[in-house]
PDB file of N, CA and C in Angstrom:
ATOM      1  N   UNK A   1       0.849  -1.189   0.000  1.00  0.00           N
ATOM      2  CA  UNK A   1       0.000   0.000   0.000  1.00  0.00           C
ATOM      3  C   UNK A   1       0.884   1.238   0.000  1.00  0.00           C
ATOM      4  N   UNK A   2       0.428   2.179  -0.925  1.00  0.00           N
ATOM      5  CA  UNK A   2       1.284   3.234  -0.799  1.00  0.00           C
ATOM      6  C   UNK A   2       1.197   4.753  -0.163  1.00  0.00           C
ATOM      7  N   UNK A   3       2.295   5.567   0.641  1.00  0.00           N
ATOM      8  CA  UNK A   3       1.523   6.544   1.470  1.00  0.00           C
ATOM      9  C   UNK A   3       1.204   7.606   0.788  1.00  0.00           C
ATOM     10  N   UNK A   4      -0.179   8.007   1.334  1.00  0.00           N
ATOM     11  CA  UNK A   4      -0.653   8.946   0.542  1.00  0.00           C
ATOM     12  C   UNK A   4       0.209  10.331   1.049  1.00  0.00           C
ATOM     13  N   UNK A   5      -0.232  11.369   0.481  1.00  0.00           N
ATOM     14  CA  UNK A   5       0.466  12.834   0.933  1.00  0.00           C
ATOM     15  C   UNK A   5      -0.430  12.842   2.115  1.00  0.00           C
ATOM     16  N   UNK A   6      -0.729  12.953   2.724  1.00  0.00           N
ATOM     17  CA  UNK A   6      -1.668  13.539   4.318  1.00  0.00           C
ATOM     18  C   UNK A   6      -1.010  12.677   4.973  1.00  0.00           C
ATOM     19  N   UNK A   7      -0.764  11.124   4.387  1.00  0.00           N
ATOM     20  CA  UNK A   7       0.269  10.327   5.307  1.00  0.00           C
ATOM     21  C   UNK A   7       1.726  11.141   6.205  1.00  0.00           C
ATOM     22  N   UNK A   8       1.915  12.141   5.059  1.00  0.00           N
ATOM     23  CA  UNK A   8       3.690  12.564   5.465  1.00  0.00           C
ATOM     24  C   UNK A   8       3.539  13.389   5.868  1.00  0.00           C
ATOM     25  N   UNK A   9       4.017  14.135   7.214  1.00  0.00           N
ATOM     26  CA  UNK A   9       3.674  15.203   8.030  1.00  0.00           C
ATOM     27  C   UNK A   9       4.668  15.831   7.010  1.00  0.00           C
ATOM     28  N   UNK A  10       5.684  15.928   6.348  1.00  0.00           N
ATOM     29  CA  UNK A  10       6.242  17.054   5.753  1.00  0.00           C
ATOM     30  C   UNK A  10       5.710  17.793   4.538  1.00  0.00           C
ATOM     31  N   UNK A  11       4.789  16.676   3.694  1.00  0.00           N
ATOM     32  CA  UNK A  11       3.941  17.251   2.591  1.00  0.00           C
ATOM     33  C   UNK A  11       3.054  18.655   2.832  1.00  0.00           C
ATOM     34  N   UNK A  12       3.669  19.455   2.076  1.00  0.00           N
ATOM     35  CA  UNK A  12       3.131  20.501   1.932  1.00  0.00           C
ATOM     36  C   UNK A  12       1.674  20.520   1.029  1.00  0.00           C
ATOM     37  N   UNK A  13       0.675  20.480   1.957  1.00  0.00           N
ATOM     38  CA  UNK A  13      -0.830  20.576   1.455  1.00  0.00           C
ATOM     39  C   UNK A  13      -1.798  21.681   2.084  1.00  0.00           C
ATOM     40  N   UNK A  14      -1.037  22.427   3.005  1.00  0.00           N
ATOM     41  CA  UNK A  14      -2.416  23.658   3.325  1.00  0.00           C
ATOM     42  C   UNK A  14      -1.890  25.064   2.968  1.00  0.00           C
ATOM     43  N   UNK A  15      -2.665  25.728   2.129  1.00  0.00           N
ATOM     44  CA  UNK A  15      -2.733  27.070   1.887  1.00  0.00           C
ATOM     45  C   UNK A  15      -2.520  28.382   2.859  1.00  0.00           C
ATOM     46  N   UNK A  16      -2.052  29.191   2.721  1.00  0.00           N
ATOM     47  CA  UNK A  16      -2.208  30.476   4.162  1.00  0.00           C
ATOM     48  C   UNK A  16      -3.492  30.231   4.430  1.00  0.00           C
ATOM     49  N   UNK A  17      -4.742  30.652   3.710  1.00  0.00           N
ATOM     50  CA  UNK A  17      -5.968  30.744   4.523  1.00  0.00           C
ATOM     51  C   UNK A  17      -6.105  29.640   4.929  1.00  0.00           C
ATOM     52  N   UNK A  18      -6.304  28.508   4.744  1.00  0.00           N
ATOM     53  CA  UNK A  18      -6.338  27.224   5.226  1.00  0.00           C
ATOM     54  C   UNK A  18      -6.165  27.356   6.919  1.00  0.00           C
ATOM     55  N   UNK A  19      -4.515  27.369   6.676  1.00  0.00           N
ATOM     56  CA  UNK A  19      -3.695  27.504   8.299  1.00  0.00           C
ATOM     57  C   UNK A  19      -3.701  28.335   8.823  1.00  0.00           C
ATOM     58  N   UNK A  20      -4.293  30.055   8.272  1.00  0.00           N
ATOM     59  CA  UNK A  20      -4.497  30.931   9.315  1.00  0.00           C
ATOM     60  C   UNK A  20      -5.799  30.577  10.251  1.00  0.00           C
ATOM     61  N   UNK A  21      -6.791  30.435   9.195  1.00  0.00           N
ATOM     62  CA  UNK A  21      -8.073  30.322   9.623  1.00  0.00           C
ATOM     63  C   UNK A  21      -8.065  28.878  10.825  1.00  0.00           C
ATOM     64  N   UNK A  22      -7.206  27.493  10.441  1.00  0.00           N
ATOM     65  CA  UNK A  22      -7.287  26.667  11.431  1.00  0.00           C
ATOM     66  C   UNK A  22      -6.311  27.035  13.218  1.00  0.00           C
ATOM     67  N   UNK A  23      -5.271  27.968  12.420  1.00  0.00           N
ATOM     68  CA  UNK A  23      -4.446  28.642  13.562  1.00  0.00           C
ATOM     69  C   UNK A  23      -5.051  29.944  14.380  1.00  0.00           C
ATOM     70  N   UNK A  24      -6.034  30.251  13.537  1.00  0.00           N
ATOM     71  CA  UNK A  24      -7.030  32.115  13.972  1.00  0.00           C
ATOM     72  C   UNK A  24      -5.896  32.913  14.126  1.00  0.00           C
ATOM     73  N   UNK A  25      -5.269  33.197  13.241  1.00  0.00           N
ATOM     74  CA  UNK A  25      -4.297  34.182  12.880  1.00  0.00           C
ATOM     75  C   UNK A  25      -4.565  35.035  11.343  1.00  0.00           C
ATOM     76  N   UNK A  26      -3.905  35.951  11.420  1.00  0.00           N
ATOM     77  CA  UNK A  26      -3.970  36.623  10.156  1.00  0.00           C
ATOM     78  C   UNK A  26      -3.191  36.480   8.744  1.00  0.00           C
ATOM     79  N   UNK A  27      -3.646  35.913   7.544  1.00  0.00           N
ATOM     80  CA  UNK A  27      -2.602  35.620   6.824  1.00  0.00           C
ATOM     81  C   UNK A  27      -1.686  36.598   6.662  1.00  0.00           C
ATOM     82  N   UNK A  28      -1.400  37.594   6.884  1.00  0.00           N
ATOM     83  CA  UNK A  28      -0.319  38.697   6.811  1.00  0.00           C
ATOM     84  C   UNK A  28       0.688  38.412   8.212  1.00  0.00           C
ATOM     85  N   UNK A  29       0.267  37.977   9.284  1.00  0.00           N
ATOM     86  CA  UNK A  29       1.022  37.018  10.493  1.00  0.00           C
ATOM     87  C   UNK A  29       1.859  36.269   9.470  1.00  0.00           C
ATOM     88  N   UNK A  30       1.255  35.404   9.304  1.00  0.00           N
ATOM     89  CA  UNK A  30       1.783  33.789   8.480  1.00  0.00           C
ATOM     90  C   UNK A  30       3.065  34.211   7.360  1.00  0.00           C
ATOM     91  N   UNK A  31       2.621  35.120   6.822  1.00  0.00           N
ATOM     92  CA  UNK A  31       3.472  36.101   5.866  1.00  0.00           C
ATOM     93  C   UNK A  31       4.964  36.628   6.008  1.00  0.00           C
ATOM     94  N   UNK A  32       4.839  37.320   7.549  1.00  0.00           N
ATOM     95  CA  UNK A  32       5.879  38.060   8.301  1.00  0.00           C
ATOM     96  C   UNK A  32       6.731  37.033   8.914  1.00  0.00           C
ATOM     97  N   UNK A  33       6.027  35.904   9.468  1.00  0.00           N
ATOM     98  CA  UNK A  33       7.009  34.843  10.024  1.00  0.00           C
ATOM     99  C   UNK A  33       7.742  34.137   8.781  1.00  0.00           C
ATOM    100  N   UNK A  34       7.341  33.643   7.496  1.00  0.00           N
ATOM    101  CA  UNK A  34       7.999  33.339   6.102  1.00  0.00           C
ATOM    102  C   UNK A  34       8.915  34.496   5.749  1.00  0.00           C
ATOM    103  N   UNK A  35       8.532  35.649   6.121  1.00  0.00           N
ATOM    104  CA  UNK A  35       9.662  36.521   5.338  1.00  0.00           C
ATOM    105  C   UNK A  35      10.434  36.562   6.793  1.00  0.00           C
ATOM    106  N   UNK A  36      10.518  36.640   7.788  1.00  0.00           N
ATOM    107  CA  UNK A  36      11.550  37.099   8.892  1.00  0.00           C
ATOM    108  C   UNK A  36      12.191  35.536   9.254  1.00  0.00           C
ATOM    109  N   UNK A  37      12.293  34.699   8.103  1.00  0.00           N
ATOM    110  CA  UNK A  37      12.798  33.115   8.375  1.00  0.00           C
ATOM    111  C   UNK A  37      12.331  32.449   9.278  1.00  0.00           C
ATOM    112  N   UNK A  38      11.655  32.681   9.763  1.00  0.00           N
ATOM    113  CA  UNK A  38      11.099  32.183  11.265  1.00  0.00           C
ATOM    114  C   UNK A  38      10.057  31.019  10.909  1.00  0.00           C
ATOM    115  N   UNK A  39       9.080  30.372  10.176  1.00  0.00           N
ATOM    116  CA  UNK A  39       8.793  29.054   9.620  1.00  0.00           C
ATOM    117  C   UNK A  39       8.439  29.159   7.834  1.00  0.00           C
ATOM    118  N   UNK A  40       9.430  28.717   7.221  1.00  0.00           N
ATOM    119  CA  UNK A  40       9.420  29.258   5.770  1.00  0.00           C
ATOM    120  C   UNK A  40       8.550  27.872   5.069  1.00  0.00           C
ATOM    121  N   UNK A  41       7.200  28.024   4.874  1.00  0.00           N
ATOM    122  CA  UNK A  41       7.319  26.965   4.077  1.00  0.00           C
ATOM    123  C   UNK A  41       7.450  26.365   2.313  1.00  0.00           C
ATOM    124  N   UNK A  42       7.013  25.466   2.327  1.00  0.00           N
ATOM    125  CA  UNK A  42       7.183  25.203   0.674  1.00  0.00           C
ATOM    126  C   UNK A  42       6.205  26.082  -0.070  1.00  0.00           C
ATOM    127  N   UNK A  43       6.547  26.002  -1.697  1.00  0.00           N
ATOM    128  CA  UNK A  43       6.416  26.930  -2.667  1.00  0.00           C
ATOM    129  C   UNK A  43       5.497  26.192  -3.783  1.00  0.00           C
ATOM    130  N   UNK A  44       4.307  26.573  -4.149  1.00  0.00           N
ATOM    131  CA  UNK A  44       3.648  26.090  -5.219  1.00  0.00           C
ATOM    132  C   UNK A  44       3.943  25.956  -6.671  1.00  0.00           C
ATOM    133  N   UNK A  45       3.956  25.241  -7.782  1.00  0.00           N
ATOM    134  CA  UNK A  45       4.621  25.758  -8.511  1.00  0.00           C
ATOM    135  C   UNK A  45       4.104  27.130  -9.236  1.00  0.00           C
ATOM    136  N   UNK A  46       3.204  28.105  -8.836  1.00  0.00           N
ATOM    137  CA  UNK A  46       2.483  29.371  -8.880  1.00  0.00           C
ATOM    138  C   UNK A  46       3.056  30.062  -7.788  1.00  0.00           C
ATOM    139  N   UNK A  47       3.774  29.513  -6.797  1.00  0.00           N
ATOM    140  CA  UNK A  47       4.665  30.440  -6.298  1.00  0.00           C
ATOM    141  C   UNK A  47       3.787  30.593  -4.731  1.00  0.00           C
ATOM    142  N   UNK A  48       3.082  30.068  -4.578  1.00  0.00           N
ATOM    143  CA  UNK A  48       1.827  30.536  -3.157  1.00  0.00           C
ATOM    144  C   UNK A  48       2.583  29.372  -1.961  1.00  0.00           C
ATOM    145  N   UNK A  49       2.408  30.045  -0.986  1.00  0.00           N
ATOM    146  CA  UNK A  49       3.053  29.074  -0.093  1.00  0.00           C
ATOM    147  C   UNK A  49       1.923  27.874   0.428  1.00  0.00           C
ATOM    148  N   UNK A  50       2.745  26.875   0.635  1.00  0.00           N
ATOM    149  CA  UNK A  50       1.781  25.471   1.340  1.00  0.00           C
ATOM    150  C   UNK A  50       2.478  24.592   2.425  1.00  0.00           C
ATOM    151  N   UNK A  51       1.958  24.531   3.386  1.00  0.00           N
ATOM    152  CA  UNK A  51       2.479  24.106   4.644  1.00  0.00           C
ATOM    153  C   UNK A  51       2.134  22.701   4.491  1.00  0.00           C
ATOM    154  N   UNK A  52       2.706  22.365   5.729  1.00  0.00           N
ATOM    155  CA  UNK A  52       3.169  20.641   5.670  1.00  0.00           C
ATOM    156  C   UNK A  52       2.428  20.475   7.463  1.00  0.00           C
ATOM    157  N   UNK A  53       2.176  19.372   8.082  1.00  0.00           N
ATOM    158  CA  UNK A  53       1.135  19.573   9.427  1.00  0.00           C
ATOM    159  C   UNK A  53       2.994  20.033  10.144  1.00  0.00           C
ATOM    160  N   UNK A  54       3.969  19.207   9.888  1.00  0.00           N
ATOM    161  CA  UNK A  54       5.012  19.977  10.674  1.00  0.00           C
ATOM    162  C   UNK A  54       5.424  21.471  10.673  1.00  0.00           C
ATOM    163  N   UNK A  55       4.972  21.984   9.212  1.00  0.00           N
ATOM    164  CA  UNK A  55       5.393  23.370   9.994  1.00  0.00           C
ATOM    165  C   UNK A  55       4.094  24.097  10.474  1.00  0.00           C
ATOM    166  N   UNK A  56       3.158  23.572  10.606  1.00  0.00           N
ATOM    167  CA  UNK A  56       1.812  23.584  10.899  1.00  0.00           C
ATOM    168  C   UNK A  56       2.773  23.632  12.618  1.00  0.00           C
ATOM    169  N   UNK A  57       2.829  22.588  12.898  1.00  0.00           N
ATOM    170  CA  UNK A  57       3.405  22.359  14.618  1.00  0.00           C
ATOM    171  C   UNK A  57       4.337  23.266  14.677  1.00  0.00           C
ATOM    172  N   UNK A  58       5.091  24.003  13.950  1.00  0.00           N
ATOM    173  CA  UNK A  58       6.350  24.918  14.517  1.00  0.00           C
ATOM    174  C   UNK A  58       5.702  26.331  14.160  1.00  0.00           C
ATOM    175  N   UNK A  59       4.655  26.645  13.735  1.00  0.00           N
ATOM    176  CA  UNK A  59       4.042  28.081  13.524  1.00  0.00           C
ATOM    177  C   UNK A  59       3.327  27.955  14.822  1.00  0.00           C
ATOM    178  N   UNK A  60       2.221  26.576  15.513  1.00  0.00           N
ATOM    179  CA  UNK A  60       2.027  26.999  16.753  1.00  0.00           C
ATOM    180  C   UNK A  60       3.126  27.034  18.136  1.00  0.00           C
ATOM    181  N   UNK A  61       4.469  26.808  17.485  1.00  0.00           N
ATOM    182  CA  UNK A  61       5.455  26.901  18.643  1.00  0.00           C
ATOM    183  C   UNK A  61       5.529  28.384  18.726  1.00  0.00           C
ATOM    184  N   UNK A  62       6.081  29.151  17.254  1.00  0.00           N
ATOM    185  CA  UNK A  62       6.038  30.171  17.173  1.00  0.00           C
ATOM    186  C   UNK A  62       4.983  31.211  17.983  1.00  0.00           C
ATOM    187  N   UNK A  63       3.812  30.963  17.896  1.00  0.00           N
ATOM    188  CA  UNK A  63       3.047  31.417  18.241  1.00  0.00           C
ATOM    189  C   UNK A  63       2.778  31.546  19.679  1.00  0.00           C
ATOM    190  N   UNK A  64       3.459  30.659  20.180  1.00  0.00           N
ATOM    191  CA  UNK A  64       3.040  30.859  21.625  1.00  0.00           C
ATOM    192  C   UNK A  64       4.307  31.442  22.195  1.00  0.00           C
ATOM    193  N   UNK A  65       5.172  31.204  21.724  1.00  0.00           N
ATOM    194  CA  UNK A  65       6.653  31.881  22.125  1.00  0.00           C
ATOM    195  C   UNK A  65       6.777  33.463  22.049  1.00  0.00           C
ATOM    196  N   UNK A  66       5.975  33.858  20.713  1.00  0.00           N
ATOM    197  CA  UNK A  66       5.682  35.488  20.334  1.00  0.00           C
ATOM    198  C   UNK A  66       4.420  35.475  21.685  1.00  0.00           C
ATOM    199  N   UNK A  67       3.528  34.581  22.094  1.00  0.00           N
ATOM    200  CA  UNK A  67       2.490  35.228  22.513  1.00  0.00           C
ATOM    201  C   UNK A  67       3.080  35.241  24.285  1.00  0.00           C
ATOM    202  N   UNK A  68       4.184  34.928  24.392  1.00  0.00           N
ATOM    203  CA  UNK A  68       5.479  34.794  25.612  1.00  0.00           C
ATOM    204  C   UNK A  68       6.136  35.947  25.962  1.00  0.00           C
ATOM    205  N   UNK A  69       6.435  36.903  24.586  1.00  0.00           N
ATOM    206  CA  UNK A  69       6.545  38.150  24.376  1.00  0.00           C
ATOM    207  C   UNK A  69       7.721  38.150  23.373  1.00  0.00           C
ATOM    208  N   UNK A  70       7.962  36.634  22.941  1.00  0.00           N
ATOM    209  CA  UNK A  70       9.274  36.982  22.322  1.00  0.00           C
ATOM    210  C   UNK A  70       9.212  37.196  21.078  1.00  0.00           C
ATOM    211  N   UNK A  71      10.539  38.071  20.939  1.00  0.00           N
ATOM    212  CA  UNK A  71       9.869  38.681  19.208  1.00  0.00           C
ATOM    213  C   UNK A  71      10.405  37.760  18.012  1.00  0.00           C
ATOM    214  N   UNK A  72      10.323  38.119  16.938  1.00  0.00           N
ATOM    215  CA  UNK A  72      10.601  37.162  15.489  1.00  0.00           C
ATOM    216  C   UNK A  72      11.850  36.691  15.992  1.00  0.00           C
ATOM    217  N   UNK A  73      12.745  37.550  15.705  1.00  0.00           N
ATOM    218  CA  UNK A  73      14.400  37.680  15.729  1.00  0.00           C
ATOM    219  C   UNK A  73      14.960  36.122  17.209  1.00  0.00           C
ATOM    220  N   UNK A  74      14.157  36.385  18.187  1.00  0.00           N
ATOM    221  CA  UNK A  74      14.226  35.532  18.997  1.00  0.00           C
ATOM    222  C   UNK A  74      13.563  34.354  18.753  1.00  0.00           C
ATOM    223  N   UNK A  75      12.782  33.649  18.161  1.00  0.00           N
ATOM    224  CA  UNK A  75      12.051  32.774  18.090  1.00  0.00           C
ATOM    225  C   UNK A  75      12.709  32.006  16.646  1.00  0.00           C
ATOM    226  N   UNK A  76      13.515  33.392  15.610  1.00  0.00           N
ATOM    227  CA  UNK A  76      14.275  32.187  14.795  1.00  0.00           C
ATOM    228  C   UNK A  76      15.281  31.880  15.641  1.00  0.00           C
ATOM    229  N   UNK A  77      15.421  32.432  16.332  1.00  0.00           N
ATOM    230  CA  UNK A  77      17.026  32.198  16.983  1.00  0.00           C
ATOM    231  C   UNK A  77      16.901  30.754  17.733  1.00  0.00           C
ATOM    232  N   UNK A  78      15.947  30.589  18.751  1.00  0.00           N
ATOM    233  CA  UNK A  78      15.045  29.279  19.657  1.00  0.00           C
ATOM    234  C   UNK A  78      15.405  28.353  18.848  1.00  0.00           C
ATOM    235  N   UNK A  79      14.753  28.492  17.306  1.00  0.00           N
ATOM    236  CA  UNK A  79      14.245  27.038  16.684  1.00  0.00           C
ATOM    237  C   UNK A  79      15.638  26.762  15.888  1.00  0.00           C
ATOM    238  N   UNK A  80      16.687  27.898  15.328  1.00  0.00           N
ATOM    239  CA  UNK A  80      17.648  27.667  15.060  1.00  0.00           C
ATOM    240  C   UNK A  80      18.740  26.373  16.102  1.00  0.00           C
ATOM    241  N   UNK A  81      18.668  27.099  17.746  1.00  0.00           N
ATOM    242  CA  UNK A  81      18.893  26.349  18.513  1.00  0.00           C
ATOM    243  C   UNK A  81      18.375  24.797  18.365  1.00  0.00           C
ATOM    244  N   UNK A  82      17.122  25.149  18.845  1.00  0.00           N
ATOM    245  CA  UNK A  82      16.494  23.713  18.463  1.00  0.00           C
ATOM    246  C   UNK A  82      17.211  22.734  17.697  1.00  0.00           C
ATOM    247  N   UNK A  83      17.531  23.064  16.791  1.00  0.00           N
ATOM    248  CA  UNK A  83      18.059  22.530  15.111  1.00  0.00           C
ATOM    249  C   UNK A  83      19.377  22.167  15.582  1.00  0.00           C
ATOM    250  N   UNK A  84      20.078  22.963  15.811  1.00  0.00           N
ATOM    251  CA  UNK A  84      21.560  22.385  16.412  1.00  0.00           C
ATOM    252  C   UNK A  84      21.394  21.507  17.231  1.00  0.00           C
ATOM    253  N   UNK A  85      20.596  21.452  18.655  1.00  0.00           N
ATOM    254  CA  UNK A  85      20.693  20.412  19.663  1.00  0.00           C
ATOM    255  C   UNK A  85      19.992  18.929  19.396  1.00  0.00           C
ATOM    256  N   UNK A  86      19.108  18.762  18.161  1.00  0.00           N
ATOM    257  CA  UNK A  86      18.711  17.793  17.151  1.00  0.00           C
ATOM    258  C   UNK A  86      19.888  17.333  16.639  1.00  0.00           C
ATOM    259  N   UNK A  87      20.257  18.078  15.850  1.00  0.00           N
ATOM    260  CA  UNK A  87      21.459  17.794  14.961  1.00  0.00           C
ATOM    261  C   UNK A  87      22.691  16.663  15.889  1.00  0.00           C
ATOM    262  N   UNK A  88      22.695  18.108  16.852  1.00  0.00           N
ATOM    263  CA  UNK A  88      24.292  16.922  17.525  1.00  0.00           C
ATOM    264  C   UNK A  88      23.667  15.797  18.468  1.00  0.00           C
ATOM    265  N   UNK A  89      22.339  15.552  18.589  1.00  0.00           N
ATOM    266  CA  UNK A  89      21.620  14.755  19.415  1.00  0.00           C
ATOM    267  C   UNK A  89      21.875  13.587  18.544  1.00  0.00           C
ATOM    268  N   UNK A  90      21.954  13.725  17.007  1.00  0.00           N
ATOM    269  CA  UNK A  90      21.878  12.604  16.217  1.00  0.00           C
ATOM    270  C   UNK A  90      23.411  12.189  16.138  1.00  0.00           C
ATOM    271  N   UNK A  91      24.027  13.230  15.960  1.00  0.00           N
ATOM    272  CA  UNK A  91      25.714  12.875  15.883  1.00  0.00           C
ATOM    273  C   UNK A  91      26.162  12.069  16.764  1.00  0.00           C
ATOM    274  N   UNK A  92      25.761  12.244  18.066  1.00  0.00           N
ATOM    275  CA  UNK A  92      26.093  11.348  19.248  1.00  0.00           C
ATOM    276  C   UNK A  92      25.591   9.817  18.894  1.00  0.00           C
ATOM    277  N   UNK A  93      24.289   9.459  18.917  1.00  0.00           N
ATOM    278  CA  UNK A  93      23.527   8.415  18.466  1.00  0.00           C
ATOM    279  C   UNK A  93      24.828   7.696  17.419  1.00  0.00           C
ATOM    280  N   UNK A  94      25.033   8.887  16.234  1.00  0.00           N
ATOM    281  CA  UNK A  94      25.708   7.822  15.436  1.00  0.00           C
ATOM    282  C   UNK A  94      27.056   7.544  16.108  1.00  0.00           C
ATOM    283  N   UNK A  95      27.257   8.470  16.755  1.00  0.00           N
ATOM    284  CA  UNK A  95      28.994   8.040  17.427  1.00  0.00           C
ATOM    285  C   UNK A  95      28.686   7.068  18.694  1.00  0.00           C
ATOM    286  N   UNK A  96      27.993   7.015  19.054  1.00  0.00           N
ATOM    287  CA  UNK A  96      27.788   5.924  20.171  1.00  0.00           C
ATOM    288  C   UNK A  96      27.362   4.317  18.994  1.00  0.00           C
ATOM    289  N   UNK A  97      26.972   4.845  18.166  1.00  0.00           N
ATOM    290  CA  UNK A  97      26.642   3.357  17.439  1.00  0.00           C
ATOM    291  C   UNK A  97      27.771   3.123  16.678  1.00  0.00           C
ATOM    292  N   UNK A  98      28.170   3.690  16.088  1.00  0.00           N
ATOM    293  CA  UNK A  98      29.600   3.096  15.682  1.00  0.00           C
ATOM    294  C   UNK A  98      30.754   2.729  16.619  1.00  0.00           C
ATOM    295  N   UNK A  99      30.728   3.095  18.259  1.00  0.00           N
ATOM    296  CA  UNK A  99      31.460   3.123  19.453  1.00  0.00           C
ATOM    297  C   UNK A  99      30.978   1.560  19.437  1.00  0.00           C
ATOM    298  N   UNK A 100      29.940   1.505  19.490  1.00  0.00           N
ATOM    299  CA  UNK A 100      29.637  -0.176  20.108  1.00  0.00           C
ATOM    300  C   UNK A 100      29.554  -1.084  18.979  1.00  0.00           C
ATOM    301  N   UNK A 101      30.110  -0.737  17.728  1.00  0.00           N
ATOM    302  CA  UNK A 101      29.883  -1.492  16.249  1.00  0.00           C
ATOM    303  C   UNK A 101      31.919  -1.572  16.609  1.00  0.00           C
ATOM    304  N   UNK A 102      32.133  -0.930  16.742  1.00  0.00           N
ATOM    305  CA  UNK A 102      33.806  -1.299  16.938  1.00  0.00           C
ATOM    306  C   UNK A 102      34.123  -1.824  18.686  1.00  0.00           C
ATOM    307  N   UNK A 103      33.539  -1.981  19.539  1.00  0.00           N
ATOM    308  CA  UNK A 103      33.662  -2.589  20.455  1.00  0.00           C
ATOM    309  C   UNK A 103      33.166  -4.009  20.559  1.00  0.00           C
ATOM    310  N   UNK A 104      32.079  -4.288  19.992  1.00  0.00           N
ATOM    311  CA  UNK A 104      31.430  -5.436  19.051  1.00  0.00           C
ATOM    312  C   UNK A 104      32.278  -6.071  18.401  1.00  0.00           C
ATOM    313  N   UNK A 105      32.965  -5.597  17.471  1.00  0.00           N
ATOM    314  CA  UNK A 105      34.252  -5.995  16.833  1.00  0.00           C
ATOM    315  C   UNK A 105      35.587  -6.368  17.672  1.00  0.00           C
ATOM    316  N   UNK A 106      36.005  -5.478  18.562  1.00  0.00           N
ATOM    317  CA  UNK A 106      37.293  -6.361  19.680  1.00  0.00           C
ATOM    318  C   UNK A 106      36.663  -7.298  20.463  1.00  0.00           C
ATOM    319  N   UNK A 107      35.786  -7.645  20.366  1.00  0.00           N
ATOM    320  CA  UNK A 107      35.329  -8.675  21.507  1.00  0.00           C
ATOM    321  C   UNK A 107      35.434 -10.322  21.052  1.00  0.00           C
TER     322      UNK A 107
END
């Protein structure tokens, strides 16, 4: 069986109005966070943006972080973080698995 697009949280399938109206925000919100890098999503081939349910989940991170008081500039900065401590979260994983793939091996 094969997965459909709604299957893949990264598929980009909802429109600004779509996700403002399910988020109750203003599509000109949705707008300012795409242009200030803060959740950029994918591009139609008409050029209109379309979100994916994950950046669906990181516009309501956004959102509550701005509604925290923090501004754009800070909230890319957060998820930038975010992104690094993912990143080397995985680096470790692989260095601990190759640690015990060569300890596996002297034994």
């Amino acid at each position: 069986m094969s997965r459909l697009p709604f299957d893949d949280e990264h598929a980009p399938l909802y429109s600004v109005g779509q996700v403002a109206d399910m988020l109750q925000v203003q599509q000109a919100f949705l707008r300012r966070l795409d242009e200030h890098d803060v959740v950029r999503p994918s591009r139609s081939a008409g050029g209109q943006r379309r979100y994916s349910r994950h950046e669906i989940g990181s516009l309501q991170d956004a959102i509550r972080l701005i509604d925290e008081g923090m501004t754009l500039a800070a909230v890319r900065r957060i998820f930038e973080l975010q992104q690094q401590v993912r990143d080397l979260q995985a680096e470790i994983a692989r260095l601990r698995a190759a640690a015990g793939e060569t300890a596996a091996g002297d034994a």
